[in-house]
N, C-alpha and C. Protein backbone atom coordinates (compact mmCIF):
# COMPACT_ATOMS: atom_id res chain seq x y z
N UNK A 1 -9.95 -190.59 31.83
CA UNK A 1 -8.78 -190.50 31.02
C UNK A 1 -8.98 -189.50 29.88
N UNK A 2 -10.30 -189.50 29.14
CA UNK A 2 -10.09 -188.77 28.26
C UNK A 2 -10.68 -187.24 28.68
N UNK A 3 -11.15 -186.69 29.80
CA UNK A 3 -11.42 -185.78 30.67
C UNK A 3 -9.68 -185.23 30.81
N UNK A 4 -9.05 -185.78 31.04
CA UNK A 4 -7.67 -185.49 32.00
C UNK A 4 -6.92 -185.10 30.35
N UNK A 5 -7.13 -186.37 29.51
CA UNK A 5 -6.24 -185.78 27.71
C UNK A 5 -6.96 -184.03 27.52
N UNK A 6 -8.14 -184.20 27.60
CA UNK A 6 -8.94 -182.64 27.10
C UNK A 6 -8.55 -181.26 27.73
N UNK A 7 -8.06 -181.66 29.18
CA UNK A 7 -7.32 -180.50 30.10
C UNK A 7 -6.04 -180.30 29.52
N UNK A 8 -5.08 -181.64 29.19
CA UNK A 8 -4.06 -181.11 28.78
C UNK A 8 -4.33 -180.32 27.39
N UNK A 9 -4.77 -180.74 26.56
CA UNK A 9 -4.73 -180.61 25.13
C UNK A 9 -5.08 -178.74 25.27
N UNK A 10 -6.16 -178.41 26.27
CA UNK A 10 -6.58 -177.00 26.45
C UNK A 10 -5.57 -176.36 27.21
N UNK A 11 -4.71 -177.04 28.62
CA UNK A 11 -3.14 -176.15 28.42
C UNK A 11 -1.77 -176.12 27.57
N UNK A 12 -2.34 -176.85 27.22
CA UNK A 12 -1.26 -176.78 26.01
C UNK A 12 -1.00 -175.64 24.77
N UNK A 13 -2.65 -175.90 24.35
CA UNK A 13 -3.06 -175.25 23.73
C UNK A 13 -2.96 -173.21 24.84
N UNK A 14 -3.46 -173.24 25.27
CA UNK A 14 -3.19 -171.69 26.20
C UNK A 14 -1.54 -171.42 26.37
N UNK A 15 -0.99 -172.46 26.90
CA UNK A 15 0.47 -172.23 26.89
C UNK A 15 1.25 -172.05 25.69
N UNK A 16 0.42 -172.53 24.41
CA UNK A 16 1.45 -171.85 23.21
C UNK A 16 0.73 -170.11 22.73
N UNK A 17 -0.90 -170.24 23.16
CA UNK A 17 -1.29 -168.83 23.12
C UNK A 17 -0.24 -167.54 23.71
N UNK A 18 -0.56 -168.30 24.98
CA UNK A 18 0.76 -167.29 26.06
C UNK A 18 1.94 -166.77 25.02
N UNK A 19 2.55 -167.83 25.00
CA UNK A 19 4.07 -167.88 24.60
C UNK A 19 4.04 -166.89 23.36
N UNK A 20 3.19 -166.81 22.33
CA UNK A 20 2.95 -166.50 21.02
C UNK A 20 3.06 -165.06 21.36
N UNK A 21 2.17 -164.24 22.46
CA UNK A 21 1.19 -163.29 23.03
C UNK A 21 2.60 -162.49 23.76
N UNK A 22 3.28 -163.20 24.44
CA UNK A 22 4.66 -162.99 25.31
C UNK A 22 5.51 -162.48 24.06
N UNK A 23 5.61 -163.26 22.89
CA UNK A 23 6.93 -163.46 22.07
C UNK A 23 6.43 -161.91 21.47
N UNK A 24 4.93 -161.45 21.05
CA UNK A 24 5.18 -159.76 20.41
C UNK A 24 5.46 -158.78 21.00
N UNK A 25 5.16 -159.40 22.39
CA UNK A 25 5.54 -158.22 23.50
C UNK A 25 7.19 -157.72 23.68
N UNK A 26 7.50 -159.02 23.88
CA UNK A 26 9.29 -158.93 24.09
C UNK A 26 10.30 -159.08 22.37
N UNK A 27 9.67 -159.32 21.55
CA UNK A 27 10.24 -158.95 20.26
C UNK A 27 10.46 -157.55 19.70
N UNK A 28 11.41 -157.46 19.40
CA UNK A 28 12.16 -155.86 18.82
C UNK A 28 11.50 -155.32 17.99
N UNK A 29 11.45 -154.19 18.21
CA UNK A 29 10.31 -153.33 17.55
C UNK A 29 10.25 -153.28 16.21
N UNK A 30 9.11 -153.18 15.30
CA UNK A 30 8.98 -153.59 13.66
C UNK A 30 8.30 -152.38 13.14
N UNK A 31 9.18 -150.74 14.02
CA UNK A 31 8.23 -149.73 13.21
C UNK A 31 9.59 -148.49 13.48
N UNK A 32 9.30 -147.57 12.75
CA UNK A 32 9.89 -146.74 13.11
C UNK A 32 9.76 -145.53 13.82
N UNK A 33 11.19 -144.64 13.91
CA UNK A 33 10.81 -144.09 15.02
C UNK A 33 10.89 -142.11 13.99
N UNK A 34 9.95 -141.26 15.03
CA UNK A 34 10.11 -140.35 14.30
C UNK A 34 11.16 -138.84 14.77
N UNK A 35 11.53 -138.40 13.76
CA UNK A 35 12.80 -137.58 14.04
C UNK A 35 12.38 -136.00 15.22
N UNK A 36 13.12 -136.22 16.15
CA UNK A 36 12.94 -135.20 17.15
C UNK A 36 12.37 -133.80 16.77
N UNK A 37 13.17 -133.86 15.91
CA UNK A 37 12.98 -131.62 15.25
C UNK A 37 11.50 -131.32 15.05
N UNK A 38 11.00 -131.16 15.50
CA UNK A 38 9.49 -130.78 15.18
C UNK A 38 9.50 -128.91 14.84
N UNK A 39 8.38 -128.62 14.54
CA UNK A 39 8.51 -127.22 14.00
C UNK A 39 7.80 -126.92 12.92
N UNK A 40 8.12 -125.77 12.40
CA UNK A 40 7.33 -125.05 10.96
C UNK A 40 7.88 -125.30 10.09
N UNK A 41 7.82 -124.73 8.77
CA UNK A 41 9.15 -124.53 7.93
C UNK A 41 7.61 -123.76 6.71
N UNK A 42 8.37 -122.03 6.92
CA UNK A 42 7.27 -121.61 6.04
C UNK A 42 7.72 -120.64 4.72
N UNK A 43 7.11 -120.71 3.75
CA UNK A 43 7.65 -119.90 2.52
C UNK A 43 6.71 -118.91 2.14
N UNK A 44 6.69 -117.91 1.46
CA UNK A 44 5.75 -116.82 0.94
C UNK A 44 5.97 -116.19 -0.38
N UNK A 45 5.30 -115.84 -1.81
CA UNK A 45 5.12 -115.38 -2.50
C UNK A 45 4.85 -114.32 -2.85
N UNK A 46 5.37 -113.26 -3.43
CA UNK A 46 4.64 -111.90 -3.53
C UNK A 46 3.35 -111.51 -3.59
N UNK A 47 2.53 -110.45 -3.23
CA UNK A 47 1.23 -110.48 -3.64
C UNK A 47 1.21 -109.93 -5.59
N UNK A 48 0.31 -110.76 -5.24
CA UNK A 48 -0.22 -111.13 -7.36
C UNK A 48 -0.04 -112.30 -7.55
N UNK A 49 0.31 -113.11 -6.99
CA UNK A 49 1.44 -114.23 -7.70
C UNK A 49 0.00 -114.99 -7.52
N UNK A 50 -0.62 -115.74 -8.61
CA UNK A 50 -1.50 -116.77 -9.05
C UNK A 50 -1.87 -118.30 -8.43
N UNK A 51 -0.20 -119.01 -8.62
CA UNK A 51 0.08 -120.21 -8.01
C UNK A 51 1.44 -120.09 -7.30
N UNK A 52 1.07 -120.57 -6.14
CA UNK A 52 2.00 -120.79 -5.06
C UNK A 52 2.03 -122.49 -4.75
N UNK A 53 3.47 -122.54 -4.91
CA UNK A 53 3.77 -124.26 -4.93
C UNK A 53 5.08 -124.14 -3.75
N UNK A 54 5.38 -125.56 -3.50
CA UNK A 54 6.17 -125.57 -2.27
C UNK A 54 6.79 -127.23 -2.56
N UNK A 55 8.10 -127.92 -2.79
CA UNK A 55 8.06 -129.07 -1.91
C UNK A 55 8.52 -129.36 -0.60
N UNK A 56 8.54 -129.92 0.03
CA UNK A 56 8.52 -130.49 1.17
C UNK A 56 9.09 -131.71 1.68
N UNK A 57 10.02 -132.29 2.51
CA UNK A 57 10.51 -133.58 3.08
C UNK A 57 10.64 -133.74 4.39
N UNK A 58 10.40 -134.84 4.56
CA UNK A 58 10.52 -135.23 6.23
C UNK A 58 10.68 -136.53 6.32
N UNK A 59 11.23 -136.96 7.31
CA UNK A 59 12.31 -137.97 7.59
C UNK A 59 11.75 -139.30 8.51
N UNK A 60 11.75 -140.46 8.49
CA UNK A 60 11.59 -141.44 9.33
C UNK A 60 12.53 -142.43 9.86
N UNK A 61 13.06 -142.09 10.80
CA UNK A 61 14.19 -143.19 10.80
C UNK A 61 13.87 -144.47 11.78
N UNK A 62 14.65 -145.78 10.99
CA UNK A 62 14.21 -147.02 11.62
C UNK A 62 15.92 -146.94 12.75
N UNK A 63 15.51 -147.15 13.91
CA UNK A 63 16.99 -147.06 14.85
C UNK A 63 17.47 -148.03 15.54
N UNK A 64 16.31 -149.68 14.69
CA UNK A 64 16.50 -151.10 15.33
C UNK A 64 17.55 -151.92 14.26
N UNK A 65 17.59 -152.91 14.72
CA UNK A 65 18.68 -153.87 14.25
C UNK A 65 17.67 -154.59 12.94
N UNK A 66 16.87 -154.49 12.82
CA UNK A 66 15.87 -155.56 11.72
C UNK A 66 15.06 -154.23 10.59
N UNK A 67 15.14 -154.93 9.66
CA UNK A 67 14.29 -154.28 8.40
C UNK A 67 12.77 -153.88 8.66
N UNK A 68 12.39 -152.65 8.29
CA UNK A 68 10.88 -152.10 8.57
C UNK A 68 10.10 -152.56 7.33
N UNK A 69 8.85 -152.53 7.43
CA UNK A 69 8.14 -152.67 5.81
C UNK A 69 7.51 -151.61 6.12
N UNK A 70 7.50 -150.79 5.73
CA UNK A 70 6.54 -149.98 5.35
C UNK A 70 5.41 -149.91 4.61
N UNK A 71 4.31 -150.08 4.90
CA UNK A 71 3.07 -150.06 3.69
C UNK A 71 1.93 -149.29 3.27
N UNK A 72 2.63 -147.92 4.70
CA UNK A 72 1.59 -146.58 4.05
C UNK A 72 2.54 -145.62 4.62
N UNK A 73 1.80 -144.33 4.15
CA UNK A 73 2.91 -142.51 4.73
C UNK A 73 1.14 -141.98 3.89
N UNK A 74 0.95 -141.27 5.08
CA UNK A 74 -0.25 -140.12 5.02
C UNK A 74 -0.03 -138.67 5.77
N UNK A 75 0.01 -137.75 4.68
CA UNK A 75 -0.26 -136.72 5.66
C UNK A 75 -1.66 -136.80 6.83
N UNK A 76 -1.61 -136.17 8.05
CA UNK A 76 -2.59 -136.32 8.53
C UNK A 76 -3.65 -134.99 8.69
N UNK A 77 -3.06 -133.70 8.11
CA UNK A 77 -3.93 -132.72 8.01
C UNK A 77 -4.02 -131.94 6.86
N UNK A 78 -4.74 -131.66 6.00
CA UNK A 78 -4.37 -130.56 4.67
C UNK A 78 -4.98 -130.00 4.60
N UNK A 79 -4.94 -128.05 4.56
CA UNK A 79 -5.78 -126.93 4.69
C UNK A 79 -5.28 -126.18 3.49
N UNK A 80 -6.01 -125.56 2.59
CA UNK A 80 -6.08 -125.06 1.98
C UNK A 80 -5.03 -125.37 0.54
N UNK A 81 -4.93 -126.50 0.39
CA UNK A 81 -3.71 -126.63 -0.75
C UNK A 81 -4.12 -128.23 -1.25
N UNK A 82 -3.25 -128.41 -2.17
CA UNK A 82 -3.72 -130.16 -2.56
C UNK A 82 -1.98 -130.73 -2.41
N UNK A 83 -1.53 -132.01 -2.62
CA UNK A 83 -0.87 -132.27 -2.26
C UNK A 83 -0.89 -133.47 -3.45
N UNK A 84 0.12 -133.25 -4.46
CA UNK A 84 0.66 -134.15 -5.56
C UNK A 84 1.62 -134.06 -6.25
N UNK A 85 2.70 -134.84 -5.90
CA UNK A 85 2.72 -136.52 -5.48
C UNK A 85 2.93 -136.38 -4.07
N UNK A 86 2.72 -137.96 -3.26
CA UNK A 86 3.28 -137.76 -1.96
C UNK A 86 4.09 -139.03 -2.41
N UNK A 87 5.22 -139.26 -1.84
CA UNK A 87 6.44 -139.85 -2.52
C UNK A 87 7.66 -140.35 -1.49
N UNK A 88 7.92 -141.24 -1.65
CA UNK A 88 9.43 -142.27 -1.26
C UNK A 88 10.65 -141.56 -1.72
N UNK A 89 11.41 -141.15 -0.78
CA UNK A 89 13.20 -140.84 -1.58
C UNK A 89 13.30 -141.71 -1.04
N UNK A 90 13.99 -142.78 -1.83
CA UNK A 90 14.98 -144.38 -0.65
C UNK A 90 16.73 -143.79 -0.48
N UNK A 91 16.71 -142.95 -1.30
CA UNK A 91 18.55 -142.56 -1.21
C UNK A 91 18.72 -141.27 -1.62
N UNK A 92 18.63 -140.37 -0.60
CA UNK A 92 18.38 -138.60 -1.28
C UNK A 92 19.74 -138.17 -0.24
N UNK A 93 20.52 -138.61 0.46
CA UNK A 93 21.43 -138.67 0.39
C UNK A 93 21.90 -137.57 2.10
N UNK A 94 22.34 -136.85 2.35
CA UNK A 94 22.27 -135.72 3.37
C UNK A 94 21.71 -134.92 3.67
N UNK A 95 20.10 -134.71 2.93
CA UNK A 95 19.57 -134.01 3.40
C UNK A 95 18.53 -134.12 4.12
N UNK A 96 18.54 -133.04 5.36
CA UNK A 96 17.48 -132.61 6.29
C UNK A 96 16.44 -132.40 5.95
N UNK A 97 15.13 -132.59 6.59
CA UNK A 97 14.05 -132.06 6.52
C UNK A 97 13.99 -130.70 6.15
N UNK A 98 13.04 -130.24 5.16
CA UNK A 98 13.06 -128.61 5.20
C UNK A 98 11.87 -128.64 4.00
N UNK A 99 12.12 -127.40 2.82
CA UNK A 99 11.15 -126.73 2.79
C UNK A 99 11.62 -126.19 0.96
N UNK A 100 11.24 -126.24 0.15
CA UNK A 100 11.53 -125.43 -1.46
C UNK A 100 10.56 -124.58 -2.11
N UNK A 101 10.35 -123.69 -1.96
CA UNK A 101 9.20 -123.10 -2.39
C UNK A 101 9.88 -122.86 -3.91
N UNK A 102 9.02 -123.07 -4.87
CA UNK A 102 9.07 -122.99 -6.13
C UNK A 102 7.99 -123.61 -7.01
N UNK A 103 7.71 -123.35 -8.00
CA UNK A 103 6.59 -123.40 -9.18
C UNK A 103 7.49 -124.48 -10.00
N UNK A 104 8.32 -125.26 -9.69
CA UNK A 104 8.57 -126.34 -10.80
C UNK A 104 8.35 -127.61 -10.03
N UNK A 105 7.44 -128.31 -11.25
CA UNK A 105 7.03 -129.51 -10.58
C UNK A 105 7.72 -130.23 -10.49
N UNK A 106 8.88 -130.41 -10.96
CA UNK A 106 10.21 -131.82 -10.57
C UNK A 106 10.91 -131.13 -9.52
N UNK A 107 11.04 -132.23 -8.37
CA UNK A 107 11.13 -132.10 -7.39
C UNK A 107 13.21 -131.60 -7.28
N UNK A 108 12.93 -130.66 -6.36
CA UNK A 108 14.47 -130.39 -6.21
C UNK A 108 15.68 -131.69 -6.26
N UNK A 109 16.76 -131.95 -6.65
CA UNK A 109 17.99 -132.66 -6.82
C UNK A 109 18.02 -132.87 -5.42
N UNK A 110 18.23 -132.27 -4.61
CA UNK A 110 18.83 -132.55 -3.00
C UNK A 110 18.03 -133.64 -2.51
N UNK A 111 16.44 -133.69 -2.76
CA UNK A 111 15.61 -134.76 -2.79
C UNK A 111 15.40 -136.51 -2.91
N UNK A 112 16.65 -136.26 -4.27
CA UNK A 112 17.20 -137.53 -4.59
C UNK A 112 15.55 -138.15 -5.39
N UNK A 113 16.13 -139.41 -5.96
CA UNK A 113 14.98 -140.37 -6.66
C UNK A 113 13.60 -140.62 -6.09
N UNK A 114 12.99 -139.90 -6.46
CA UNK A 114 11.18 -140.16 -5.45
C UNK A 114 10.57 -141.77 -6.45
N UNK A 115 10.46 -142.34 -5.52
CA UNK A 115 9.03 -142.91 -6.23
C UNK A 115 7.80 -143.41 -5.27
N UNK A 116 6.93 -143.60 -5.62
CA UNK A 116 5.27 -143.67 -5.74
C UNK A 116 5.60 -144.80 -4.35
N UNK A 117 4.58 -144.82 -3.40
CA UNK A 117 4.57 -145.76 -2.25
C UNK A 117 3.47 -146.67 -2.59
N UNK A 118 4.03 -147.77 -3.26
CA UNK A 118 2.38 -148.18 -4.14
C UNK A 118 2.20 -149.74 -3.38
N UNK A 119 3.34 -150.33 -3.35
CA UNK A 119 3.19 -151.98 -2.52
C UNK A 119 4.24 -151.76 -1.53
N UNK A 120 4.28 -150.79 -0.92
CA UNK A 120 5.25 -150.83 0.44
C UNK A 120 6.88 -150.41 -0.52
N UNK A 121 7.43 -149.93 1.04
CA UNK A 121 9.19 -150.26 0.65
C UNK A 121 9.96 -150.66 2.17
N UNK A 122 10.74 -151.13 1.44
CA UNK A 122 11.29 -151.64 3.03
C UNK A 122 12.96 -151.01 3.59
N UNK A 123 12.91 -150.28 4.92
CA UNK A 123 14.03 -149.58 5.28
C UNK A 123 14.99 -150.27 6.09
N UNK A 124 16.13 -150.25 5.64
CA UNK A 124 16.77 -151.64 6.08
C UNK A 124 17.34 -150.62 8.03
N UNK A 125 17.78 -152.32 8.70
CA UNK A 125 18.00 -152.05 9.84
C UNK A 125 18.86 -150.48 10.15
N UNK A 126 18.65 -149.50 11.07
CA UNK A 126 19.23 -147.96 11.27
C UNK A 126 19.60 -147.29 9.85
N UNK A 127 18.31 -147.36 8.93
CA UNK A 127 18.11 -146.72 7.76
C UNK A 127 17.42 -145.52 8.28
N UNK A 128 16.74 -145.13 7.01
CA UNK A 128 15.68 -143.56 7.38
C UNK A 128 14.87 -144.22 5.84
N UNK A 129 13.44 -143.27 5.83
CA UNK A 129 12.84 -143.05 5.17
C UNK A 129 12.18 -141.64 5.04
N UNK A 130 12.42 -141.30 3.58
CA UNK A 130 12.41 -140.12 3.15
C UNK A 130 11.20 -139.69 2.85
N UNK A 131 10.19 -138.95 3.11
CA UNK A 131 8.95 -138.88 2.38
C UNK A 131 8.35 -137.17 1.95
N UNK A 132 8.39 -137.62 0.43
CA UNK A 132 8.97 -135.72 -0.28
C UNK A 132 7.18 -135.51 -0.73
N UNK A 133 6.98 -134.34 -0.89
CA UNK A 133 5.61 -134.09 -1.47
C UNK A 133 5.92 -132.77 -2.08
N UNK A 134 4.86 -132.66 -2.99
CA UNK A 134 4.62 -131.28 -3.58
C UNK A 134 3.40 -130.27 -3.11
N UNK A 135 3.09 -129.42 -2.57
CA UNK A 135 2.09 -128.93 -2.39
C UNK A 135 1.84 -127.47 -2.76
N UNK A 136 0.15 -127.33 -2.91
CA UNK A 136 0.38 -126.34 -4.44
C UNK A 136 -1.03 -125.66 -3.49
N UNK A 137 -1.26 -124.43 -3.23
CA UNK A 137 -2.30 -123.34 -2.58
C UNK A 137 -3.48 -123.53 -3.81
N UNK A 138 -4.22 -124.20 -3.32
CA UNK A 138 -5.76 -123.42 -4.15
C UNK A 138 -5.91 -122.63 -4.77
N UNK A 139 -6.64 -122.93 -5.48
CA UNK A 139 -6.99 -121.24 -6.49
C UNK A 139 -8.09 -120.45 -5.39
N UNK A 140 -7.68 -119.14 -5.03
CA UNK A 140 -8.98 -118.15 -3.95
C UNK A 140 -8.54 -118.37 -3.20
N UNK A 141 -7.50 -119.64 -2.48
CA UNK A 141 -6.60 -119.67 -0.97
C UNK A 141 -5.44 -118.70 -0.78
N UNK A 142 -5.50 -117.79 0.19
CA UNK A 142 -4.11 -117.30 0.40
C UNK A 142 -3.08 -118.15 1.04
N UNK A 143 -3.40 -119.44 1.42
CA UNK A 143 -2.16 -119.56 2.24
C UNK A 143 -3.18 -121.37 2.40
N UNK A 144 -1.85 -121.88 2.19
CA UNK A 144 -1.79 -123.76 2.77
C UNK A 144 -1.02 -124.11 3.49
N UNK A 145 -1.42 -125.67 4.41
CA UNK A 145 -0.41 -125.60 4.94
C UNK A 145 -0.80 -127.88 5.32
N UNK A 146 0.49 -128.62 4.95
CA UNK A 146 0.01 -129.73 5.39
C UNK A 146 1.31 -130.09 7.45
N UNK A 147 0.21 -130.61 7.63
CA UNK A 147 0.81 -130.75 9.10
C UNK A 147 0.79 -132.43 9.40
N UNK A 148 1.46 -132.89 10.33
CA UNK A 148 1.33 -134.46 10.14
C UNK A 148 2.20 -135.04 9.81
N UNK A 149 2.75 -135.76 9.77
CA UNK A 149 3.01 -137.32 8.76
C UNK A 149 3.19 -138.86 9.46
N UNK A 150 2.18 -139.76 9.04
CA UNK A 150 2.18 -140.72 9.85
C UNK A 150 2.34 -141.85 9.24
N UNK A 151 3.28 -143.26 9.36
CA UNK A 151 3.80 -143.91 8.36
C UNK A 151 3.59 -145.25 9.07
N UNK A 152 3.24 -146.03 8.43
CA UNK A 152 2.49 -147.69 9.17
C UNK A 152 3.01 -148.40 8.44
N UNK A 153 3.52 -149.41 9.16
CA UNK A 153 5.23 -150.51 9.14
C UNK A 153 4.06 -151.94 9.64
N UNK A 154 4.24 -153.10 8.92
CA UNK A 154 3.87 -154.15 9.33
C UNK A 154 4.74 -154.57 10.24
N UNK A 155 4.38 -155.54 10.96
CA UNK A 155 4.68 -155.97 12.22
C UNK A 155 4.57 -157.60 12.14
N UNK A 156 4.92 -158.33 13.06
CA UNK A 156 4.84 -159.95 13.38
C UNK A 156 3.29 -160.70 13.39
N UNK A 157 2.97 -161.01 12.39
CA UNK A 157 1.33 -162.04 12.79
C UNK A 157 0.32 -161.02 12.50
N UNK A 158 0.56 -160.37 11.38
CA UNK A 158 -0.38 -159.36 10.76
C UNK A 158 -0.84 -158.25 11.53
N UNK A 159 0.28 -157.57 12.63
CA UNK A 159 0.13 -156.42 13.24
C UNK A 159 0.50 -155.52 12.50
N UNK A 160 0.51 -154.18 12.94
CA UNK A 160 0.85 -153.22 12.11
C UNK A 160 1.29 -151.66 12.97
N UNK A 161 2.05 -150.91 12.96
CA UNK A 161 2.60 -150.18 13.91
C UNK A 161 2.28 -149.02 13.19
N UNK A 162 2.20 -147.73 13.98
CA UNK A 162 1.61 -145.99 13.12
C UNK A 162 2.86 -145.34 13.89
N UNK A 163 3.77 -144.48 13.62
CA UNK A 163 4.19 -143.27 14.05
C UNK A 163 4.28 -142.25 13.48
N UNK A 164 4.14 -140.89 14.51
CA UNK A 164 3.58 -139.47 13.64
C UNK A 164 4.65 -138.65 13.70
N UNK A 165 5.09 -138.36 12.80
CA UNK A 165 6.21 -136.88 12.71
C UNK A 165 5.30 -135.87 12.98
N UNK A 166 5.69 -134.64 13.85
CA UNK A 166 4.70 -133.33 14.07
C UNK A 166 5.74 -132.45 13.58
N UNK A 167 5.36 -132.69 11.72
CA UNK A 167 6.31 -131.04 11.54
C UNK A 167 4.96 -130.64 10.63
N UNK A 168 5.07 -129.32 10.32
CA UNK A 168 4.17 -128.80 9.57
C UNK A 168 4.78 -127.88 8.12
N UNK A 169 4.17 -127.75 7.11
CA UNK A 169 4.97 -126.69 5.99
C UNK A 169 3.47 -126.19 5.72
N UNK A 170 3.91 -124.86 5.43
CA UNK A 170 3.32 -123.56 4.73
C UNK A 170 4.01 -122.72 4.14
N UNK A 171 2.62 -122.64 3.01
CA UNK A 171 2.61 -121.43 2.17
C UNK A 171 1.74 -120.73 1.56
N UNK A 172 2.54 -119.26 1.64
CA UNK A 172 0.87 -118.09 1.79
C UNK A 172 1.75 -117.33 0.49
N UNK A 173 0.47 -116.88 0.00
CA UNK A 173 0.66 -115.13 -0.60
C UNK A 173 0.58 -114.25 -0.12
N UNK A 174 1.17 -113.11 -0.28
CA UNK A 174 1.64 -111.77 0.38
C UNK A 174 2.32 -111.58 1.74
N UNK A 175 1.83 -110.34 2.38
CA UNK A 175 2.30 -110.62 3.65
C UNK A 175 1.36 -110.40 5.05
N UNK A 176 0.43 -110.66 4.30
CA UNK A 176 -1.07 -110.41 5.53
C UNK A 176 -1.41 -111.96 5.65
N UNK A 177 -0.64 -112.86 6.21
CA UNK A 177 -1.30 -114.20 6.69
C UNK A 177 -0.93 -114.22 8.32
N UNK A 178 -1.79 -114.54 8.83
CA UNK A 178 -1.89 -115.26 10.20
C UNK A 178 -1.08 -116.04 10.31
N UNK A 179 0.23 -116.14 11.04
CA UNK A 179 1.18 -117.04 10.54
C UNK A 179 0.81 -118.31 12.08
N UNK A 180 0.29 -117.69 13.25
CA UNK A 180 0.29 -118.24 14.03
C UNK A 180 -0.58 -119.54 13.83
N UNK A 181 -1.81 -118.68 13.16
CA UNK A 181 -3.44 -119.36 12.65
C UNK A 181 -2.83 -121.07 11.80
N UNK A 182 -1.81 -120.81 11.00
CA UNK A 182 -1.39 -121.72 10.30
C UNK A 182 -0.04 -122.48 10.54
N UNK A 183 0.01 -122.49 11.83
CA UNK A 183 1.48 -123.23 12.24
C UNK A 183 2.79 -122.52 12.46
N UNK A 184 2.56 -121.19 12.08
CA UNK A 184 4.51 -120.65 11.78
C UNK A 184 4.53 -120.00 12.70
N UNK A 185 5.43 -119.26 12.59
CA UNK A 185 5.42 -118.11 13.49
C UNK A 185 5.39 -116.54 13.52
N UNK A 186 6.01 -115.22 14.17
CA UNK A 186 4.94 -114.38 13.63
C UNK A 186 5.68 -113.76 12.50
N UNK A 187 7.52 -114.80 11.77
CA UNK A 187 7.69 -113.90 10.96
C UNK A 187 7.59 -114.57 9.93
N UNK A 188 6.44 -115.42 9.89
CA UNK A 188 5.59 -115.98 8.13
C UNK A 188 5.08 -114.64 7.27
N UNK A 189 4.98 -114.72 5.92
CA UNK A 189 5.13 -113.38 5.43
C UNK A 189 6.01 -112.50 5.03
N UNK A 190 7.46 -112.82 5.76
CA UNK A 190 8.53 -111.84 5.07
C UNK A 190 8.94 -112.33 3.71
N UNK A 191 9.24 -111.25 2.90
CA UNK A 191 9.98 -111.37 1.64
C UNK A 191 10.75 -112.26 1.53
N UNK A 192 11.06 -113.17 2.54
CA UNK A 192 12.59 -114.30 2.04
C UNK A 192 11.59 -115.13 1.14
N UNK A 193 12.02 -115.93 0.30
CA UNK A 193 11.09 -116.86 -0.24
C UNK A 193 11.54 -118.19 -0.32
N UNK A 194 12.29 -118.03 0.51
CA UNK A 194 12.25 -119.98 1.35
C UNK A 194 13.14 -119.80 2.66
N UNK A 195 12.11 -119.41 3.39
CA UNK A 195 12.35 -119.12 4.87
C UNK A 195 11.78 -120.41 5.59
N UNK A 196 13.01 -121.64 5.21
CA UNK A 196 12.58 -122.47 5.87
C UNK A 196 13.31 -122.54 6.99
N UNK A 197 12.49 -123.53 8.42
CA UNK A 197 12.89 -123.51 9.92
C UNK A 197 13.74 -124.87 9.48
């Protein structure tokens, strides 16, 4: 008898494992998804010019019926430049991903309200999340460029979900950069000075 209680008690026990194991599989997704447009988006400075700065935005949109948490956004590559702030717009309003090349550190208006990703934010059901940065070329670097962005959403029972945007931004001085070497294409370098894709 108590042989026969110990079998049940151990399917029982497996049958709520199952069920638990089943329920994350077939539960609606708790991450978001990342925006199709992939590409460059590159700017250039005259030669002389000292500091070369750039901001930058790119987009995450949640396209399920339930609220995301978000509790990180990392670029995943940075060459030749530093990158401060990296930053939350929760409501920047119609704008697209793209590209500002400019030397002022407050971030363009079109941008909308940045703040700091410090204890998560959460994007409500077929929201977006905005994620703006500043990035500024080295001193002795001709040319930066960050590529990447990958943003990790908690999930059901302390899982946690990663998806990667593949856009890239650069920016060089003059007009002798390898545009290929650094993501763009071969007309990185022209005089426009926000020749963003």
């Amino acid at each position: 008898m108590d042989t026969g209680r110990a079998v049940l008690g151990v399917s029982a026990a497996g049958a709520l494992v199952l069920a638990v194991g089943l329920g994350i599989v077939v539960a609606p997704g708790h991450t978001l998804a990342s925006d199709p447009d992939r590409g460059a988006a590159c700017g250039s400075y005259p030669d002389g010019t000292t500091t070369a700065a750039a901001w930058f935005m790119v987009e995450f949109h949640n396209a399920s019926g339930r609220s995301v948490r978000v509790v990180d956004v990392r670029v995943d590559d940075v060459e030749g430049a530093d990158v401060t702030p990296l930053a939350v717009a929760p409501d920047p309003g119609e704008t697209g991903s793209g590209l500002w090349v400019t030397d002022d550190p407050v971030a363009p208006h079109e941008y909308g309200r940045t703040v700091p990703l410090r204890d998560g934010v959460t994007v409500p059901a077929h929201g977006e999340l905005d994620v703006v940065g500043r990035m500024v070329v080295r001193p002795g670097a001709s040319a930066g460029h960050v590529r990447g962005f990958t943003a990790t959403s908690s999930g059901p029972l302390w899982t946690t979900h990663t998806v990667t945007l593949d856009r890239s931004f650069n920016v060089g001085i003059g007009g002798e950069q390898h545009g290929a070497a650094i993501g763009c294409g071969p007309d990185f370098g022209d005089d426009d000075p926000d020749d963003a894709a």
